[in-house]
Each structure stands twice: as structure tokens, then as C-alpha cells.
PDB file of N, CA and C in Angstrom:
ATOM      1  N   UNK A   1       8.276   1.240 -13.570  1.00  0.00           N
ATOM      2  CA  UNK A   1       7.985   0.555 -12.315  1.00  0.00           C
ATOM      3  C   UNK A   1       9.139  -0.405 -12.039  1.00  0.00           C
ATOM      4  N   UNK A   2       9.454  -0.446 -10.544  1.00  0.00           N
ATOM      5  CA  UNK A   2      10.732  -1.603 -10.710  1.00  0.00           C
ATOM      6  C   UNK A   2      10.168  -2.712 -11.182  1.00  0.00           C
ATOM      7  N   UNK A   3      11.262  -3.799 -10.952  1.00  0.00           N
ATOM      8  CA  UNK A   3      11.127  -5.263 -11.423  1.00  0.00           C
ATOM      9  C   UNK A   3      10.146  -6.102 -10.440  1.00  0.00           C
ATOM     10  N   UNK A   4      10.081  -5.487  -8.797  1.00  0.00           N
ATOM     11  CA  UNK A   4       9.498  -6.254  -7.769  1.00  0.00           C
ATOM     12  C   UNK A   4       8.244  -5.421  -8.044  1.00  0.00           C
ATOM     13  N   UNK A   5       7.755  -5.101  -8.046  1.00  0.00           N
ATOM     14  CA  UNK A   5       6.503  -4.196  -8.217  1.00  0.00           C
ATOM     15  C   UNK A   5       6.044  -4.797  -9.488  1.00  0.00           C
ATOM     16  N   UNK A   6       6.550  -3.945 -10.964  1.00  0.00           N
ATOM     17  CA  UNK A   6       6.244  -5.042 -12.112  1.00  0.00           C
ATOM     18  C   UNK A   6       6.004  -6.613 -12.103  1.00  0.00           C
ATOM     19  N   UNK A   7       6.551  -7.332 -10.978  1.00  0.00           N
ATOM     20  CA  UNK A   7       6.022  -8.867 -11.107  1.00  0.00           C
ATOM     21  C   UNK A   7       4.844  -9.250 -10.118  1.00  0.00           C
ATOM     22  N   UNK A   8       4.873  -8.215  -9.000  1.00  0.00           N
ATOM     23  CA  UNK A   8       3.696  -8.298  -8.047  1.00  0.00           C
ATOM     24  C   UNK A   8       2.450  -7.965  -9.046  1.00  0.00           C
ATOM     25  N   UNK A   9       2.373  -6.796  -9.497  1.00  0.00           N
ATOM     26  CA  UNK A   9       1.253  -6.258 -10.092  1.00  0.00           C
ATOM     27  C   UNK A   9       0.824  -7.555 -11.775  1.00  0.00           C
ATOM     28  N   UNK A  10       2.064  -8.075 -12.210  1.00  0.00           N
ATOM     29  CA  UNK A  10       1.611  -9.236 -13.296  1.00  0.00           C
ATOM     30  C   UNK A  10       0.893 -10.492 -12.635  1.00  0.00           C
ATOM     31  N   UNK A  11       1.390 -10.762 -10.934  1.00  0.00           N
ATOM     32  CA  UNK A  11       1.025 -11.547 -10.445  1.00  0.00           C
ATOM     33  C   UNK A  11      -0.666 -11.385  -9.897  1.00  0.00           C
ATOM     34  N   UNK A  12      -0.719 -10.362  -9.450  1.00  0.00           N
ATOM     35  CA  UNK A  12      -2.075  -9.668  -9.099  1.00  0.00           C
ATOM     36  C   UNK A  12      -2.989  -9.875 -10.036  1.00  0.00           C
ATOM     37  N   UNK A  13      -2.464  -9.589 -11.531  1.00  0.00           N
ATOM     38  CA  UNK A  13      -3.359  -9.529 -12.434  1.00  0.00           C
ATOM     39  C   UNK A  13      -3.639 -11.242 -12.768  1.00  0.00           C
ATOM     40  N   UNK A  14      -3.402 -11.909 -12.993  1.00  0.00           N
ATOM     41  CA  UNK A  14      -3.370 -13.162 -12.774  1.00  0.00           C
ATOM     42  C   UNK A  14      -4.189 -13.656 -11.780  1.00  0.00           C
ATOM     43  N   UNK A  15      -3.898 -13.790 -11.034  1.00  0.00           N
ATOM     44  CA  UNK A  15      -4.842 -14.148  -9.603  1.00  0.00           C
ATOM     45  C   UNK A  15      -5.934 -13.177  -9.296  1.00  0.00           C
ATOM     46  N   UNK A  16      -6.610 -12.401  -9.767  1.00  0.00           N
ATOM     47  CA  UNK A  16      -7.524 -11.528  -9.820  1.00  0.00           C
ATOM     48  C   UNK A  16      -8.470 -12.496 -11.313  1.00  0.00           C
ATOM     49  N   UNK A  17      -7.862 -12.436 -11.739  1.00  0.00           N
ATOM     50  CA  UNK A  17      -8.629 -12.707 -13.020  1.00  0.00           C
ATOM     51  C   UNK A  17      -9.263 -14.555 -13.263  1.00  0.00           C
ATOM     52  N   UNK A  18      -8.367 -15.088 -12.590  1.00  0.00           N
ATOM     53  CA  UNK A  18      -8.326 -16.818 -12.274  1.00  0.00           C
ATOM     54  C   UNK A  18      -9.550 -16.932 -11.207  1.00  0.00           C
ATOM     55  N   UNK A  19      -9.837 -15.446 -10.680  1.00  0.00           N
ATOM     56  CA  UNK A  19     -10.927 -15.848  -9.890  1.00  0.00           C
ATOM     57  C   UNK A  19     -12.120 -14.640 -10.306  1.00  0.00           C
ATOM     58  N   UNK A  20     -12.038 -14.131 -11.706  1.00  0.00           N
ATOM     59  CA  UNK A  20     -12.974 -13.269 -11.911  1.00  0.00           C
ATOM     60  C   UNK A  20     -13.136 -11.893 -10.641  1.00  0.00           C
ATOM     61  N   UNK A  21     -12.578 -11.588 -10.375  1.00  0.00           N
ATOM     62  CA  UNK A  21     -12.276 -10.142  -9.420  1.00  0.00           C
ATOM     63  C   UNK A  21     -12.103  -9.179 -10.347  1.00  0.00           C
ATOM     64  N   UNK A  22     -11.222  -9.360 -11.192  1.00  0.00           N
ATOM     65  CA  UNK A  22     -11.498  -8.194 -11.859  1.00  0.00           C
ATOM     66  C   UNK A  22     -12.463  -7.309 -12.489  1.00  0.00           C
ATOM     67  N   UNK A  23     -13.155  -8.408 -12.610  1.00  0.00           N
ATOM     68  CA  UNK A  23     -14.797  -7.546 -12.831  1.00  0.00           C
ATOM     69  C   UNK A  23     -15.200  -6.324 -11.929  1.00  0.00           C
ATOM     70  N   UNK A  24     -14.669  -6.338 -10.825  1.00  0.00           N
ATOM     71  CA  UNK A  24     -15.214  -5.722  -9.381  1.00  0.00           C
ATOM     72  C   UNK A  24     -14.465  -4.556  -9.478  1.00  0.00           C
ATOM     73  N   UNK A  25     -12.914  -4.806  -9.889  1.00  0.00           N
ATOM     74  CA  UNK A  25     -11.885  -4.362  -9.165  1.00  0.00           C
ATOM     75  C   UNK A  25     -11.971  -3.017 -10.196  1.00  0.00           C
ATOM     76  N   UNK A  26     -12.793  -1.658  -9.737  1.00  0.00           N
ATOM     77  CA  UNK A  26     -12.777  -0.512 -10.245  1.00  0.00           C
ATOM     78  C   UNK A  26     -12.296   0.042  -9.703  1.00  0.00           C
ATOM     79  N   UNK A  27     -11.765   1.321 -10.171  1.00  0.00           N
ATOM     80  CA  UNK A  27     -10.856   2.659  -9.456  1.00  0.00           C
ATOM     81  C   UNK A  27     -11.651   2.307  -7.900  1.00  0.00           C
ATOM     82  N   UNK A  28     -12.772   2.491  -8.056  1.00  0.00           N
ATOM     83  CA  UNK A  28     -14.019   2.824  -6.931  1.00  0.00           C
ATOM     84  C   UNK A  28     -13.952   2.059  -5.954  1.00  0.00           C
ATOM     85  N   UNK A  29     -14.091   0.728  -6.358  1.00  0.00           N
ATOM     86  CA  UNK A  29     -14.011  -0.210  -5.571  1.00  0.00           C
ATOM     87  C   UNK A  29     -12.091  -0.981  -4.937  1.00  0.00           C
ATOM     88  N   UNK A  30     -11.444  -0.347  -5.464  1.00  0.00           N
ATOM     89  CA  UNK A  30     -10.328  -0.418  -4.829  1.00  0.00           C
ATOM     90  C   UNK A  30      -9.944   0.618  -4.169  1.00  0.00           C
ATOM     91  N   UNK A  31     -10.242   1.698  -4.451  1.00  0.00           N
ATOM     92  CA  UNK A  31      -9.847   2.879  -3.760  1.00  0.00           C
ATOM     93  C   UNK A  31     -10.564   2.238  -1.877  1.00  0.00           C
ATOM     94  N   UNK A  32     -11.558   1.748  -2.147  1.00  0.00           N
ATOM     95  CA  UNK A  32     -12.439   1.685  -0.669  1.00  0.00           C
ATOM     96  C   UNK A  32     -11.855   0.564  -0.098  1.00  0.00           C
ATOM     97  N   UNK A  33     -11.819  -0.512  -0.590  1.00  0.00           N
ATOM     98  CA  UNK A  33     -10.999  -1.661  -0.047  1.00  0.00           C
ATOM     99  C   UNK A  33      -9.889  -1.340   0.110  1.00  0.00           C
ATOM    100  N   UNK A  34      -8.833  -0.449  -0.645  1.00  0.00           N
ATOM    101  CA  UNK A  34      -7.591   0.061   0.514  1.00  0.00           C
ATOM    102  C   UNK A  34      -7.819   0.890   1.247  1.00  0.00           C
ATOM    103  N   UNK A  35      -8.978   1.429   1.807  1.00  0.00           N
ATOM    104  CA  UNK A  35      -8.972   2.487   2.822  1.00  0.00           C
ATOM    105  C   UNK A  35      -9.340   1.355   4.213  1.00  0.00           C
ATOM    106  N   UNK A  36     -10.164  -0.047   3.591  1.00  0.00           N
ATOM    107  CA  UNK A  36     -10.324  -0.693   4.427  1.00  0.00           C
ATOM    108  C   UNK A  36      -9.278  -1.344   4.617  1.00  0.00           C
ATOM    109  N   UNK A  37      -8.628  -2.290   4.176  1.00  0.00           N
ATOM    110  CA  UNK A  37      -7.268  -2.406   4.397  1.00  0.00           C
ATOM    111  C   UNK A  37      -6.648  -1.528   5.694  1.00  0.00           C
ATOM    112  N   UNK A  38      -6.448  -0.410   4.894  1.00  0.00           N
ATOM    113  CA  UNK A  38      -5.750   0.605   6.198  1.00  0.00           C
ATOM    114  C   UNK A  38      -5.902   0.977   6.948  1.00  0.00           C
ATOM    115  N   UNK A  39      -7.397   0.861   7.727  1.00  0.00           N
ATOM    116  CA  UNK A  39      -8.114   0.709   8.755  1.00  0.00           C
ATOM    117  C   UNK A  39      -7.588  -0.497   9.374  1.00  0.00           C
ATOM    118  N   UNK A  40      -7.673  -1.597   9.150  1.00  0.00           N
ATOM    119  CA  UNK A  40      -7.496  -3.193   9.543  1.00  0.00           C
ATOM    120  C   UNK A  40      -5.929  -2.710  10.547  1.00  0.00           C
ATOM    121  N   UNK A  41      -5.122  -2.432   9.577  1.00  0.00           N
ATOM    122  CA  UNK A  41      -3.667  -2.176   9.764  1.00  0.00           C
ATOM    123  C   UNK A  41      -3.613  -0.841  11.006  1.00  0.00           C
ATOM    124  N   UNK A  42      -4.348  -0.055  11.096  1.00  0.00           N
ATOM    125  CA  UNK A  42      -4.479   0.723  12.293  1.00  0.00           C
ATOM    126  C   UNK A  42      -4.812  -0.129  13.363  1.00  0.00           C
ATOM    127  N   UNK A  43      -5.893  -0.641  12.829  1.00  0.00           N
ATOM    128  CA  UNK A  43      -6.102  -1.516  13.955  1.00  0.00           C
ATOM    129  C   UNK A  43      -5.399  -2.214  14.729  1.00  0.00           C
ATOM    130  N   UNK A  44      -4.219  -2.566  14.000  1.00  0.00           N
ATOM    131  CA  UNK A  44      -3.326  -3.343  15.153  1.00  0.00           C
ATOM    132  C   UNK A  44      -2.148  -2.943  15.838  1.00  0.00           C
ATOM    133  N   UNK A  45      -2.535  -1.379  15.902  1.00  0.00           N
ATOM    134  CA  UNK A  45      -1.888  -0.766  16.895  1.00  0.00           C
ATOM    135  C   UNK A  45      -2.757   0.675  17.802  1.00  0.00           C
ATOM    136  N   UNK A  46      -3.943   0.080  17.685  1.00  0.00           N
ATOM    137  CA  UNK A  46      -4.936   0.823  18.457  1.00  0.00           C
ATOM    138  C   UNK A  46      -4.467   0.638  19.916  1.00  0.00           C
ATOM    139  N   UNK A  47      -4.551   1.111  20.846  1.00  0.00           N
ATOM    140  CA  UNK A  47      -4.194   1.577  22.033  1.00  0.00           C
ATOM    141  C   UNK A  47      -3.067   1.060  22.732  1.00  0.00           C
ATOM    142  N   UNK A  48      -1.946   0.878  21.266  1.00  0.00           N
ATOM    143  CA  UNK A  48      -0.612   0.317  22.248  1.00  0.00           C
ATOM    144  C   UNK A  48      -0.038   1.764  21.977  1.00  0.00           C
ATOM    145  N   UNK A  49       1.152   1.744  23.122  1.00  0.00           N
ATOM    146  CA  UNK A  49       1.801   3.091  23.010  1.00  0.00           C
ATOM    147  C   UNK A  49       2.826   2.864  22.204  1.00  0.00           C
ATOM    148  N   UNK A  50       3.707   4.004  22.120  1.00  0.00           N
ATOM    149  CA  UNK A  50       4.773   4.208  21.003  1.00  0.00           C
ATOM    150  C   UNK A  50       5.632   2.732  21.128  1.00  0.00           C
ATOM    151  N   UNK A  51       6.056   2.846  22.298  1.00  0.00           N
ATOM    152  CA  UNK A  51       6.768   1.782  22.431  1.00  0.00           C
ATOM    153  C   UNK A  51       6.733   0.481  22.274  1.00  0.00           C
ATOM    154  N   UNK A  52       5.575   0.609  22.685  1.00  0.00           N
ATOM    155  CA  UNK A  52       4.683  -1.336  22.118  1.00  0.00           C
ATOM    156  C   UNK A  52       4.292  -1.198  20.763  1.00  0.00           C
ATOM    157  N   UNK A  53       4.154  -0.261  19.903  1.00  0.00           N
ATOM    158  CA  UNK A  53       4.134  -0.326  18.260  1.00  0.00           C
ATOM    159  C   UNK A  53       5.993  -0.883  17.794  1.00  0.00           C
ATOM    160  N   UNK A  54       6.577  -0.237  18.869  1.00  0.00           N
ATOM    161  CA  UNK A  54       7.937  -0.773  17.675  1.00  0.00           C
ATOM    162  C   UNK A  54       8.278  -2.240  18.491  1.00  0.00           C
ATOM    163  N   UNK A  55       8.451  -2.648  19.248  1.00  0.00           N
ATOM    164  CA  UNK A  55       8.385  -3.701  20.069  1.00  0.00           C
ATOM    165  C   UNK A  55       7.174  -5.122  19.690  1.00  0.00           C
ATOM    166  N   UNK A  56       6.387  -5.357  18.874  1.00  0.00           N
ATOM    167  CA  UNK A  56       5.252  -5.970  18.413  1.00  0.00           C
ATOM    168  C   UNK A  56       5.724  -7.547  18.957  1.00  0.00           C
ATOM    169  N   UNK A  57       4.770  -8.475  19.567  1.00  0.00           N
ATOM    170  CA  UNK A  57       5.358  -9.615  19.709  1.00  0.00           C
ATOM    171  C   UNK A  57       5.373 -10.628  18.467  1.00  0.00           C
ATOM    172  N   UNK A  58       5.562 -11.488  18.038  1.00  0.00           N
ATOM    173  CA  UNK A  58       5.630 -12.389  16.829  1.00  0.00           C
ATOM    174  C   UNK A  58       4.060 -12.692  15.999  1.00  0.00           C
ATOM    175  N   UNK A  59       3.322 -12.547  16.579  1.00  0.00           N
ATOM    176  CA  UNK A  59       1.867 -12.928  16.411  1.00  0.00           C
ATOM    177  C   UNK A  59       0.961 -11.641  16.079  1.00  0.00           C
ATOM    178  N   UNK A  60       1.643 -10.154  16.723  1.00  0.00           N
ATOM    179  CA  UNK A  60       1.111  -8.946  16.144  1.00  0.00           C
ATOM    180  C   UNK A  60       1.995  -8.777  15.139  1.00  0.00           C
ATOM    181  N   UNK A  61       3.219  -9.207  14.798  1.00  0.00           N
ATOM    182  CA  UNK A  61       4.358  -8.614  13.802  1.00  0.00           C
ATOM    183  C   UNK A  61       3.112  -8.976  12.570  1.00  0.00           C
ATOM    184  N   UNK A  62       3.311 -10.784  12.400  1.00  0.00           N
ATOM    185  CA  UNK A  62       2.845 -11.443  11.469  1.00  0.00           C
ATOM    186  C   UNK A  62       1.175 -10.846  11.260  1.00  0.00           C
ATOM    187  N   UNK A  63       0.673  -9.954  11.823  1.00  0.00           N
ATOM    188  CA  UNK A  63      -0.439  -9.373  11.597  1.00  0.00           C
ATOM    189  C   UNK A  63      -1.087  -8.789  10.933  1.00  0.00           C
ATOM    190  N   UNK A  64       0.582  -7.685  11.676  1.00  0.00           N
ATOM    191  CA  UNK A  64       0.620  -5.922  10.907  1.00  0.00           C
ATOM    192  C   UNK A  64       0.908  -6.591   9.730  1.00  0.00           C
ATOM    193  N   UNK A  65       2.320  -7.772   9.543  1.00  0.00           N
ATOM    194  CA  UNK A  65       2.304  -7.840   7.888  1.00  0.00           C
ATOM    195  C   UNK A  65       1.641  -8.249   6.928  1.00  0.00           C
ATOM    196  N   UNK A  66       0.403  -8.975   7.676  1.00  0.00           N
ATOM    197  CA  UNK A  66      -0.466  -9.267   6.523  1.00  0.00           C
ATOM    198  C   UNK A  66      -1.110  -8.212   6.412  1.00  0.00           C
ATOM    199  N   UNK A  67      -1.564  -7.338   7.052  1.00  0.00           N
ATOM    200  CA  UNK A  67      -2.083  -5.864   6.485  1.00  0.00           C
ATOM    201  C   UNK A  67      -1.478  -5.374   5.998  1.00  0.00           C
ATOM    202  N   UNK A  68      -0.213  -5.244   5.975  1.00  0.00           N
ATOM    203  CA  UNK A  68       0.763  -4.029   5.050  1.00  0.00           C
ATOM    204  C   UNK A  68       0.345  -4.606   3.448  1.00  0.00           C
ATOM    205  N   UNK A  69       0.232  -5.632   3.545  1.00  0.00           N
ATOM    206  CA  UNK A  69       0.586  -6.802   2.461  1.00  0.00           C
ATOM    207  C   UNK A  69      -0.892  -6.428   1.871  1.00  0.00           C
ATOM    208  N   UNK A  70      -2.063  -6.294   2.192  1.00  0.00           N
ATOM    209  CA  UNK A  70      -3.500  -6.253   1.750  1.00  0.00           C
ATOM    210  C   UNK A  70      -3.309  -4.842   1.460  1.00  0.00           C
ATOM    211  N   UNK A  71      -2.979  -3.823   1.637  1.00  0.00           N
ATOM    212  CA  UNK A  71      -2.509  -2.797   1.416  1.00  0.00           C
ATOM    213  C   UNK A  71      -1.920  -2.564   0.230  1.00  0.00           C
ATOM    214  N   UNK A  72      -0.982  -2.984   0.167  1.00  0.00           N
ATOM    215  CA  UNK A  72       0.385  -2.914  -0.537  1.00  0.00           C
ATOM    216  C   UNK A  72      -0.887  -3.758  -2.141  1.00  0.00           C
ATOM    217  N   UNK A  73      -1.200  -5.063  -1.596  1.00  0.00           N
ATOM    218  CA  UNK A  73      -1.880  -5.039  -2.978  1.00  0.00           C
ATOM    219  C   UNK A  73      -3.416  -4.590  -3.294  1.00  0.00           C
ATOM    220  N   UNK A  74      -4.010  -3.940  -3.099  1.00  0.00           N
ATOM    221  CA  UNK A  74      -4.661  -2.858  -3.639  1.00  0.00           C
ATOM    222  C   UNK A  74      -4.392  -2.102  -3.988  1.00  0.00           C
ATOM    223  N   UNK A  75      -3.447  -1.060  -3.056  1.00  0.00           N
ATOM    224  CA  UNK A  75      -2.741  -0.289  -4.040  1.00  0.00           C
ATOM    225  C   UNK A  75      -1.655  -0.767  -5.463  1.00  0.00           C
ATOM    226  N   UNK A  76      -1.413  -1.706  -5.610  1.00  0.00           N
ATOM    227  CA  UNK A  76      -0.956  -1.950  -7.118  1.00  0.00           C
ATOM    228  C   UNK A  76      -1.868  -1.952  -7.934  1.00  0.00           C
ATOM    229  N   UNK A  77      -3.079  -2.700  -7.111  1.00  0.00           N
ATOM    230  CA  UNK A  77      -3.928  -3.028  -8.243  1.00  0.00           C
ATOM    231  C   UNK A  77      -4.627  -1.757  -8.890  1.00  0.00           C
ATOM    232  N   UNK A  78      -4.854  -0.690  -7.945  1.00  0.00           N
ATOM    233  CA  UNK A  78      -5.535   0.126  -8.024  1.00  0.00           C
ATOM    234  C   UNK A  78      -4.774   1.632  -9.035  1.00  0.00           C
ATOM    235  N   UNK A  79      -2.998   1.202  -8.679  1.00  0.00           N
ATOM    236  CA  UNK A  79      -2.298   2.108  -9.909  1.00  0.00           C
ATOM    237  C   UNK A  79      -2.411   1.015 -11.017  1.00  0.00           C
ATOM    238  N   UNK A  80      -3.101   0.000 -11.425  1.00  0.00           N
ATOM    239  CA  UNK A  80      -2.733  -0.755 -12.230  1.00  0.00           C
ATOM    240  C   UNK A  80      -3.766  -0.564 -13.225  1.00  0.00           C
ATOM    241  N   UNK A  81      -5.202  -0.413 -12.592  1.00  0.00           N
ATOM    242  CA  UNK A  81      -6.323   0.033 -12.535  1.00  0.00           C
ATOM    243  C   UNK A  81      -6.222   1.569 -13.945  1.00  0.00           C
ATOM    244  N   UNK A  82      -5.142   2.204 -12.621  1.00  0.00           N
ATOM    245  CA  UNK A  82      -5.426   3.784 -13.603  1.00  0.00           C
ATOM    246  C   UNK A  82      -4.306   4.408 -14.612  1.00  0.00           C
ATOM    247  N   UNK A  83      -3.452   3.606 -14.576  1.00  0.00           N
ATOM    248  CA  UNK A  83      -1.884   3.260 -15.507  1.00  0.00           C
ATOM    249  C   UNK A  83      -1.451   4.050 -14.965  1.00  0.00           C
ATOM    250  N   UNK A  84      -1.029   3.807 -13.802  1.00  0.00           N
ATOM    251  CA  UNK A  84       0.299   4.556 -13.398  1.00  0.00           C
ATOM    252  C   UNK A  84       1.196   3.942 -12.623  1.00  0.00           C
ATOM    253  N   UNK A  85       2.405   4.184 -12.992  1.00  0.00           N
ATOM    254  CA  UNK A  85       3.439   3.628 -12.352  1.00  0.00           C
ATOM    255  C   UNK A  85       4.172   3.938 -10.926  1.00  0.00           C
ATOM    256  N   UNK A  86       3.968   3.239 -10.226  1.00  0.00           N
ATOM    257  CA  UNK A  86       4.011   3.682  -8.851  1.00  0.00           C
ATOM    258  C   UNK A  86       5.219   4.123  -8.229  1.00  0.00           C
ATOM    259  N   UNK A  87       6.073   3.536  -8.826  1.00  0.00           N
ATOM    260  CA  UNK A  87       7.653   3.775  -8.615  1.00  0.00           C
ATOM    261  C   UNK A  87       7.808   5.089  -8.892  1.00  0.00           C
ATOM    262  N   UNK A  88       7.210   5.544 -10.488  1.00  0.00           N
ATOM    263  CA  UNK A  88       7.488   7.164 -10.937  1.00  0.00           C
ATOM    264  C   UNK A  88       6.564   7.589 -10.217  1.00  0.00           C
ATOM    265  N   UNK A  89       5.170   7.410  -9.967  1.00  0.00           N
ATOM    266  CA  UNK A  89       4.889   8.240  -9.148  1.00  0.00           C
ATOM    267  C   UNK A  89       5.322   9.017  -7.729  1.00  0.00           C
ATOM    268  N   UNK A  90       5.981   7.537  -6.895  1.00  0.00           N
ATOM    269  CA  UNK A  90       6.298   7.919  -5.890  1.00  0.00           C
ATOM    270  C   UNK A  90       7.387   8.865  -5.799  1.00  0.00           C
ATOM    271  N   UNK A  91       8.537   8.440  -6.976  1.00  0.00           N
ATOM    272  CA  UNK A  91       9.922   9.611  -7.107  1.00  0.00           C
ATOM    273  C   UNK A  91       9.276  10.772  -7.406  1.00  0.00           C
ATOM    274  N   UNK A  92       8.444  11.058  -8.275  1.00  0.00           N
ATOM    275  CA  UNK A  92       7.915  12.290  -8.438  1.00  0.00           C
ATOM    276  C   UNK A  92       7.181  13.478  -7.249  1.00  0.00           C
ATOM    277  N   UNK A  93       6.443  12.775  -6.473  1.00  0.00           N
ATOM    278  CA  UNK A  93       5.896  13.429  -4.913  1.00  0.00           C
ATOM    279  C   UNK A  93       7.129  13.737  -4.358  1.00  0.00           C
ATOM    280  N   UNK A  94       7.964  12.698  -4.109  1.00  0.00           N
ATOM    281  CA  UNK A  94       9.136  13.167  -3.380  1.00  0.00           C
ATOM    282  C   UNK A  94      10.055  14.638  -3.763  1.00  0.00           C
ATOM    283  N   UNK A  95      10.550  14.612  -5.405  1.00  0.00           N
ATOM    284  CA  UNK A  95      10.597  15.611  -6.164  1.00  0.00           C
ATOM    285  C   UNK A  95      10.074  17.231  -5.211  1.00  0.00           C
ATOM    286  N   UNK A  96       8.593  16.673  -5.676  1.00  0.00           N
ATOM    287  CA  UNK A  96       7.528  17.802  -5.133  1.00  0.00           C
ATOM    288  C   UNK A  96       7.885  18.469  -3.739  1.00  0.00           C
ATOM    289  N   UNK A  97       8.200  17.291  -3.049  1.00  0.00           N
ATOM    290  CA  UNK A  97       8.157  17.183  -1.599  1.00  0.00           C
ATOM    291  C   UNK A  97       9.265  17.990  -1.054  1.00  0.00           C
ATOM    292  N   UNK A  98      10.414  18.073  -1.590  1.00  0.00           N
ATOM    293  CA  UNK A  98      11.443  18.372  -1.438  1.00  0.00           C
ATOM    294  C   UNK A  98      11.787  19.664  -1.854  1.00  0.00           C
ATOM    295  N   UNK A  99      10.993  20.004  -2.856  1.00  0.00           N
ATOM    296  CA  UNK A  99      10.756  21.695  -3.678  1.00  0.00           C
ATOM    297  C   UNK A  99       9.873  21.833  -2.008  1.00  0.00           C
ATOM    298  N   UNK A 100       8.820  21.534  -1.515  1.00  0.00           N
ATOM    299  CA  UNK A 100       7.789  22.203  -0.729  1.00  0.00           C
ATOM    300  C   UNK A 100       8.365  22.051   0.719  1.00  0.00           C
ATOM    301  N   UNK A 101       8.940  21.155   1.203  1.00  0.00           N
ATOM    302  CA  UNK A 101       9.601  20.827   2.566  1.00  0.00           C
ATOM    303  C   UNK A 101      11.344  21.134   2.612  1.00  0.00           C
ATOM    304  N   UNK A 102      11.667  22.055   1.650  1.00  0.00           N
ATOM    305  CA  UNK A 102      13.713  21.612   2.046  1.00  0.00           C
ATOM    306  C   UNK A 102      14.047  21.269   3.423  1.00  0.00           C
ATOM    307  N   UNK A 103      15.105  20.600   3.346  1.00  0.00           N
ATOM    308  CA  UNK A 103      15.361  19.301   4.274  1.00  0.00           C
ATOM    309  C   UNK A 103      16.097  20.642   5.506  1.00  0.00           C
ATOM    310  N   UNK A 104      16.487  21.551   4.999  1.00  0.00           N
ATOM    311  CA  UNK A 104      16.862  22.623   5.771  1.00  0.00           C
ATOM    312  C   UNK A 104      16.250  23.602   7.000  1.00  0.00           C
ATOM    313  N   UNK A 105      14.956  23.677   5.703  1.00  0.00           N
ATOM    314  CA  UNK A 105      14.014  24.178   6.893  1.00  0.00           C
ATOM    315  C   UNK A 105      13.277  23.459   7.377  1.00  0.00           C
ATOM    316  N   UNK A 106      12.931  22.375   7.598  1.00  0.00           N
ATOM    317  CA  UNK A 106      12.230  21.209   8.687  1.00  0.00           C
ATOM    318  C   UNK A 106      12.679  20.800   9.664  1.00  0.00           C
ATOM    319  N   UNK A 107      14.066  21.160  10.101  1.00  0.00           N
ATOM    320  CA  UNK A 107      14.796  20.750  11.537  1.00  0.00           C
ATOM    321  C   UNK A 107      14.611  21.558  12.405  1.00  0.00           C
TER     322      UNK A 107
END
């Protein structure tokens, strides 16, 4: 796992535990709280068009990023949860991705 990831996820574990969450925090129950999460984060680009998603004013920016951010930590917690390293995981899909999509035939 990188170094920024490795200190988020030591930090997570820490602050999860300083407040007894971890008790909660099962495959199960994180898997659902990042789906909610990622709902939240849809949400704040429900009926703007393409253009007003990349355009966001300062007050939707700071929004979307606290959702990316509620996101972003569940899912650590939740590879943290099932020991896996997210970094290798992610190089590895890509791997996959790249055997199943060549960059050749997708244009």
C-alpha cells in the first residue's frame, strides 16, 4: 500500500477505535455505508448537466469533497477490514483491465 494510504488507514484505525466504531465497522456494515456515502456524492450532481458538474461553484466543490473523502474512508477501512491492499489491488484490476480492454481496440 503506498505511504499516503498506509497513514490514512493507521489514522482511521485510531480514530475508529478512540471512539469504539470499530465494533460496528464489519465487512457488512462498511460495505453499506460506502454505498451510502456514494449515493450522498451522486447527489451532488443530480440534475446539473455535464457542464455544471465540471464547473462546481466553491460551496458544491467543498461538498463533492467531503463526499469523496467519506468515501475514500470507508473504503480503506473496509480493505482494512478484509486485508487487502488497495494500491495492489487497484494495479492488479488495471493489469486485468488492460488484458480485457487493449487500449487499441477501445478507440
Amino acid at each position: 500500500m503506498s505511504d499516503s494510504l498506509t497513514e490514512l488507514r493507521d489514522a482511521l484505525r485510531i480514530f475508529t477505535r478512540a471512539r469504539d466504531w470499530h465494533l460496528a465497522h464489519n465487512p457488512k456494515n462498511l460495505a453499506m455505508a460506502l454505498i451510502v456515502e456514494a449515493g450522498e456524492l451522486v447527489e451532488q450532481f443530480q440534475w446539473l448537466t455535464p457542464e455544471q458538474s465540471a464547473a462546481l461553484s466553491d460551496a458544491q466543490a467543498a461538498a463533492v469533497r467531503d463526499e469523496i473523502a467519506d468515501v475514500l474512508i470507508y473504503l480503506v477501512e473496509l480493505a482494512d477490514t478484509l486485508n487487502i491492499d488497495l494500491a495492489d489491488a487497484a494495479r492488479e484490476k488495471m493489469a486485468k483491465n488492460a488484458v480485457k480492454y487493449p487500449a487499441g481496440m477501445s478507440k
